[in-house]
Protein backbone atom coordinates (compact mmCIF):
# COMPACT_ATOMS: atom_id res chain seq x y z
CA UNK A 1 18.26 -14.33 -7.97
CA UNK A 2 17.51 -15.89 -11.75
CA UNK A 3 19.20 -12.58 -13.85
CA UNK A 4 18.85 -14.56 -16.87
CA UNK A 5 14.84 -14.62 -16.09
CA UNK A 6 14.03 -11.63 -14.69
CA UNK A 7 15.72 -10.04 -17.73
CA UNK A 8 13.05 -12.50 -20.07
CA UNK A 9 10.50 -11.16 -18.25
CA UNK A 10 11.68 -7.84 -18.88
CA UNK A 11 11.92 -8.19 -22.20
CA UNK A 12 8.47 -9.98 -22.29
CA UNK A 13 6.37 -7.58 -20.65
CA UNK A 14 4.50 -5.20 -22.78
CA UNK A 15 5.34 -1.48 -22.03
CA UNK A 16 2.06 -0.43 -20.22
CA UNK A 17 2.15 -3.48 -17.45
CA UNK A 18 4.09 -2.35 -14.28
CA UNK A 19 6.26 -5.27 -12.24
CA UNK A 20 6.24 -5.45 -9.08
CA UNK A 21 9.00 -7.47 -7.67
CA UNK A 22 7.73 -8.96 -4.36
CA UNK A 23 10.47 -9.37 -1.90
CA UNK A 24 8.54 -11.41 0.88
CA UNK A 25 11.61 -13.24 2.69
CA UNK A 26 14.45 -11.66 0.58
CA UNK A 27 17.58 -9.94 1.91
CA UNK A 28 17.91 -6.38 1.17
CA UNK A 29 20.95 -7.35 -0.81
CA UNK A 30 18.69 -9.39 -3.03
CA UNK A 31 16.73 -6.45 -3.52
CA UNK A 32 19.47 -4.05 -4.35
CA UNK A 33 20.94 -7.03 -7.02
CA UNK A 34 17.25 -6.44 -8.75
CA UNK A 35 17.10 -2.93 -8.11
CA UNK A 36 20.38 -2.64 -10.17
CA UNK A 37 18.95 -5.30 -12.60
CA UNK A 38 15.80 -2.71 -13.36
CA UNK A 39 13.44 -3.65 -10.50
CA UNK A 40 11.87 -0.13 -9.39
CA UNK A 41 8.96 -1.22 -7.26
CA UNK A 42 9.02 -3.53 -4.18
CA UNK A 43 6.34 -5.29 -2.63
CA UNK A 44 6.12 -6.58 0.54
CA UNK A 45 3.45 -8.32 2.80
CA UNK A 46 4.56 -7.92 6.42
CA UNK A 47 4.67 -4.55 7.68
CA UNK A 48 7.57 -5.14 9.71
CA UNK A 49 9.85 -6.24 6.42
CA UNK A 50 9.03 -3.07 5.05
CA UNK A 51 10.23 -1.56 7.76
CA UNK A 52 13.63 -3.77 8.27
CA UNK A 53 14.21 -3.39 4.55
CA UNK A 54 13.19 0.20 3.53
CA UNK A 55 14.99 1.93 1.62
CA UNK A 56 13.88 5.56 0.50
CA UNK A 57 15.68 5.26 -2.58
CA UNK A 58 13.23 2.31 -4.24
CA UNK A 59 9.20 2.37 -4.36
CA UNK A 60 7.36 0.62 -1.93
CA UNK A 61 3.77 -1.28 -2.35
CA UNK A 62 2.31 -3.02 0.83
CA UNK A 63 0.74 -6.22 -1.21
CA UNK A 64 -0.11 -8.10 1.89
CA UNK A 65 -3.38 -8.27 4.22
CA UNK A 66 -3.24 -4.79 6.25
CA UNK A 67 -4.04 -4.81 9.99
CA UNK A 68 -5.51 -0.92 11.28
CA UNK A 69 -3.05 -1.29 13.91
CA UNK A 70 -0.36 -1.78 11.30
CA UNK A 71 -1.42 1.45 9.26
CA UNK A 72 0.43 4.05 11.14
CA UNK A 73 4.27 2.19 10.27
CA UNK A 74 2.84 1.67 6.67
CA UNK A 75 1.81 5.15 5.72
CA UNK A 76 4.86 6.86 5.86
CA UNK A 77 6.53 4.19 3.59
CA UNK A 78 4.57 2.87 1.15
CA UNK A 79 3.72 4.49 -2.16
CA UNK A 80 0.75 2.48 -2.36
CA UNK A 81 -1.82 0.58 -0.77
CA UNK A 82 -2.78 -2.56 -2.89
CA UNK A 83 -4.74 -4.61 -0.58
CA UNK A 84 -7.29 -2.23 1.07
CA UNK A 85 -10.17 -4.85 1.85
CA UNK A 86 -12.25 -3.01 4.05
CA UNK A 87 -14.18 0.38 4.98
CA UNK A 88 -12.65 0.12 8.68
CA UNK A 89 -8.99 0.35 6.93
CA UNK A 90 -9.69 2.51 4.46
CA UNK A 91 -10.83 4.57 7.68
CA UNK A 92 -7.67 4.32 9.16
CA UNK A 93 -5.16 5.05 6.08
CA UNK A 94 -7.33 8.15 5.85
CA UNK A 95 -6.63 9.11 9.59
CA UNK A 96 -2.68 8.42 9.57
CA UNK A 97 -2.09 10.27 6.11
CA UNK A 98 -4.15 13.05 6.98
CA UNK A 99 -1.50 13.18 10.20
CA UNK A 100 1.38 13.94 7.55
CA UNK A 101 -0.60 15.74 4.99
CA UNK A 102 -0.14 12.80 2.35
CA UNK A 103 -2.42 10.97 -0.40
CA UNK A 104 -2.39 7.33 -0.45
CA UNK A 105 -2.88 5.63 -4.04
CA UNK A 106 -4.44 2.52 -2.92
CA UNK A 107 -5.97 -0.55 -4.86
CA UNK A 108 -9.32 -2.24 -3.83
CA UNK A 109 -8.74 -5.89 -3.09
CA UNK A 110 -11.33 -8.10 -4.79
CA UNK A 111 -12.06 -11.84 -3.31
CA UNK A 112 -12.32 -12.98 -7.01
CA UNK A 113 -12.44 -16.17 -6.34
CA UNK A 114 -14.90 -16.19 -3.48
CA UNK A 115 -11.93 -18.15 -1.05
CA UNK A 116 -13.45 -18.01 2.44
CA UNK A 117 -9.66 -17.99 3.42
CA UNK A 118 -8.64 -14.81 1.82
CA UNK A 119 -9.16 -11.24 2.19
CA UNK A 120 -11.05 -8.60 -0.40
CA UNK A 121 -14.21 -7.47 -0.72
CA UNK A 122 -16.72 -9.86 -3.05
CA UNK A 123 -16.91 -8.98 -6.75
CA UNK A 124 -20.69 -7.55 -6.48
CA UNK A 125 -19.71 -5.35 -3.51
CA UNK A 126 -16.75 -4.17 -4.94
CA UNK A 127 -18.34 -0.70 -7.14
CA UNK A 128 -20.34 0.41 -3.75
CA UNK A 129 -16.79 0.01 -2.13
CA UNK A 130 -14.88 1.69 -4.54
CA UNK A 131 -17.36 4.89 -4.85
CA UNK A 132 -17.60 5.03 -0.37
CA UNK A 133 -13.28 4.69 -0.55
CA UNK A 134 -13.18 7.99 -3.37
CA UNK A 135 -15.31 10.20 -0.86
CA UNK A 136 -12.06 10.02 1.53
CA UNK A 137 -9.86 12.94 1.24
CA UNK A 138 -6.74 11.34 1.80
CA UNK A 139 -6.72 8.25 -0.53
CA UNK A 140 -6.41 7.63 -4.30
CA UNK A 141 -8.45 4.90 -5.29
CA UNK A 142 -6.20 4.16 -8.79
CA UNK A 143 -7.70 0.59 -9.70
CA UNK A 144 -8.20 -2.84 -8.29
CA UNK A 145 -5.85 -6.08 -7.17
CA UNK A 146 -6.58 -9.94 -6.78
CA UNK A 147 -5.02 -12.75 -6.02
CA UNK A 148 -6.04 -15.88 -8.19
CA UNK A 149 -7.25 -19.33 -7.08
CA UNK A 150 -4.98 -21.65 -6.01
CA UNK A 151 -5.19 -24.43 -8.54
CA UNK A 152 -3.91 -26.16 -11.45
CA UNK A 153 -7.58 -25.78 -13.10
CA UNK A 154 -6.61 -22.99 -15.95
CA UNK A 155 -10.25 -22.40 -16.70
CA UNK A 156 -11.02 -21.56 -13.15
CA UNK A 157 -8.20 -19.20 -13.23
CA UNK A 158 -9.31 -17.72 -16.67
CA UNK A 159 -13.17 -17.33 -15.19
CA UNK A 160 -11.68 -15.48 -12.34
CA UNK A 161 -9.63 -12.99 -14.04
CA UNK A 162 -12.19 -12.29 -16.46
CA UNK A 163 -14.69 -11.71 -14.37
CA UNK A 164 -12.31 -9.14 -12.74
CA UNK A 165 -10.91 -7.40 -16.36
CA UNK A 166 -14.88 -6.84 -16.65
CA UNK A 167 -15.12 -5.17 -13.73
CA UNK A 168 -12.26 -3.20 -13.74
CA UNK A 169 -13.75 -1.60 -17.44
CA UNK A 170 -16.92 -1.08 -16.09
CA UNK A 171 -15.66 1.10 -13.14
CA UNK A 172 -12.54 2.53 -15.53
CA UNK A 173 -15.56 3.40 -17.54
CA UNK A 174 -17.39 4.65 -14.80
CA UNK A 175 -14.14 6.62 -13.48
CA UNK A 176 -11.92 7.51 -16.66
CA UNK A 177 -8.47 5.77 -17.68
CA UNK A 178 -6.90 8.79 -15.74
CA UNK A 179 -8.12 8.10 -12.48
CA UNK A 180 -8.86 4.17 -12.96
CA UNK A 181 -5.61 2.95 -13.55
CA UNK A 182 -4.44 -0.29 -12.84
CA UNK A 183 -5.56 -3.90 -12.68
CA UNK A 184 -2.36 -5.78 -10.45
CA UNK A 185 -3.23 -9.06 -11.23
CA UNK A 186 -0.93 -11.96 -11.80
CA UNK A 187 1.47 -13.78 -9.66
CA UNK A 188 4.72 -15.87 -10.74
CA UNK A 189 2.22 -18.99 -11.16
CA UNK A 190 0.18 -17.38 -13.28
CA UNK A 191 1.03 -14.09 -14.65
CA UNK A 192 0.60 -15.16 -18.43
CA UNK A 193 -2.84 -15.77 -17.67
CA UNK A 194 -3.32 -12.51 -15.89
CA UNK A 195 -1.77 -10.76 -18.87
CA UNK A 196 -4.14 -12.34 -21.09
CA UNK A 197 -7.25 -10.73 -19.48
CA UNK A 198 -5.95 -7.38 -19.36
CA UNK A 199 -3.31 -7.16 -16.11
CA UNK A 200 -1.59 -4.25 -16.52
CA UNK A 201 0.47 -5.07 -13.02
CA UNK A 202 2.10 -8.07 -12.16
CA UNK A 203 3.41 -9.16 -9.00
CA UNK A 204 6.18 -11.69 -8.97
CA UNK A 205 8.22 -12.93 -6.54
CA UNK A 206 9.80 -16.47 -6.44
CA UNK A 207 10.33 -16.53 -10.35
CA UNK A 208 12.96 -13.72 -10.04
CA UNK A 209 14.42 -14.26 -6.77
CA UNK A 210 13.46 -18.15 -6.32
CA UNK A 211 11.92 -20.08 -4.21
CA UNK A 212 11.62 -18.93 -0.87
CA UNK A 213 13.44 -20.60 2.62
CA UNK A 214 10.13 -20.52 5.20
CA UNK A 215 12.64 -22.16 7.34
CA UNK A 216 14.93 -19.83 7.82
C-alpha cells in the first residue's frame, strides 16, 4: 500500500471524478488499510474475490468481464455493473435482480480500441446498445466504461479516449446529465490521460496498492 500516493491522488483528483480502487489480488486487510485511508468503492474482476472479500460495509463494482453463469453471485453484491458487454448479460442481470426486487446501475463496456482480445461492444454499436439495455426494467444504464490500448503510443491512447468523451456527450445529450452519468475511464497507466478527455471515474489499482504477486 503507497499511503503517501494514494493520498496525492486524492488530493489531485478533481471533486466530480469518482476512484475506484481496484483490489484484483489484494488481501482484505489491504482493502480495509485504504478503506480507512478514504477508499469507498472497490472493484474487483473475478466474481469469486468479490465473494471471498465482501464486505457489506464498503461499495462494490464488478470491473471485470462478466460470465451469465456468474450473474446470480454478482447481483446481490455489487452496486454496479461496469462491464456489461452484451445483450445476453444484460438479459441475465435483468433476470437475477428481478429475483430480489433490485435495480442494477450498470455501465456499457465500449471496445474503444477495436482489440480483438477484449470485451465491449464496438463504438458504432454502442447507442443501439445502450437504448435496447434502458428498455430493461431492472437495470440502470448510468454511463459508459473502457479500457485503453495497451501501448506506450500516447496519441493512440488520446484518439481512443476521445473518441469515447464524444460519445459519451452525444448519448449524455441524448439521455440528460441525470441519468447519463459517468464515463470510468482511466487506469493507473494512464489515468492523466483519461482525465484529460473528460473521465469522470478512474479505476486504479497497482498505483495505490502496488504491483501485484501473479505468483502467489
Amino acid at each position: 500500500m503507497n499511503k503517501d500516493k494514494l493520498k496525492e491522488i486524492q488530493n489531485e483528483l478533481p471533486e466530480n471524478v469518482t476512484l475506484v480502487a481496484v483490489s484484483k489480488m489484494h488481501t482484505k486487510e489491504e482493502i480495509d488499510e485504504a478503506h480507512k485511508l478514504g477508499c469507498c468503492i472497490f472493484g474487483e474482476n473475478k466474481v469469486q474475490e468479490m465473494k471471498d472479500k465482501y464486505n457489506p460495509d464498503y461499495t462494490w463494482h464488478m470491473i471485470g468481464h462478466l460470465q451469465r453463469n456468474k450473474v446470480k453471485d454478482v447481483v446481490p453484491l455489487a452496486s454496479m455493473i461496469q462491464s456489461l458487454d452484451s445483450y445476453r448479460l444484460a438479459q441475465e442481470i435483468e433476470k437475477q435482480c428481478a429475483k430480489i426486487n433490485k435495480v442494477m446501475p450498470v455501465l456499457i463496456e465500449v471496445n474503444i480500441s477495436r482489440d480483438p482480445g477484449k470485451t465491449g461492444v464496438l463504438l458504432e454499436e454502442a447507442p443501439s446498445f445502450v437504448k435496447q439495455c434502458m428498455r430493461l426494467e431492472h437495470l440502470d444504464v448510468q454511463g459508459l466504461m473502457c479500457v485503453g490500448p495497451l501501448t506506450d503510443d500516447e496519441d493512440k491512447i488520446e484518439g481512443c479516449f476521445e473518441r469515447m468523451h464524444a460519445l459519451f456527450i452525444k448519448l449524455q445529450n441524448e439521455y440528460g446529465e441525470d441519468k447519463f452519468k459517468y464515463l470510468s475511464m482511466g487506469m493507473s497507466d494512464d489515468y492523466h490521460i483519461a482525465l484529460r478527455h473528460g473521465s469522470n471515474m478512474v479505476r486504479l489499482g497497482s498505483v495505490i496498492f502496488g504491483k501485484r504477486n501473479y505468483n502467489k
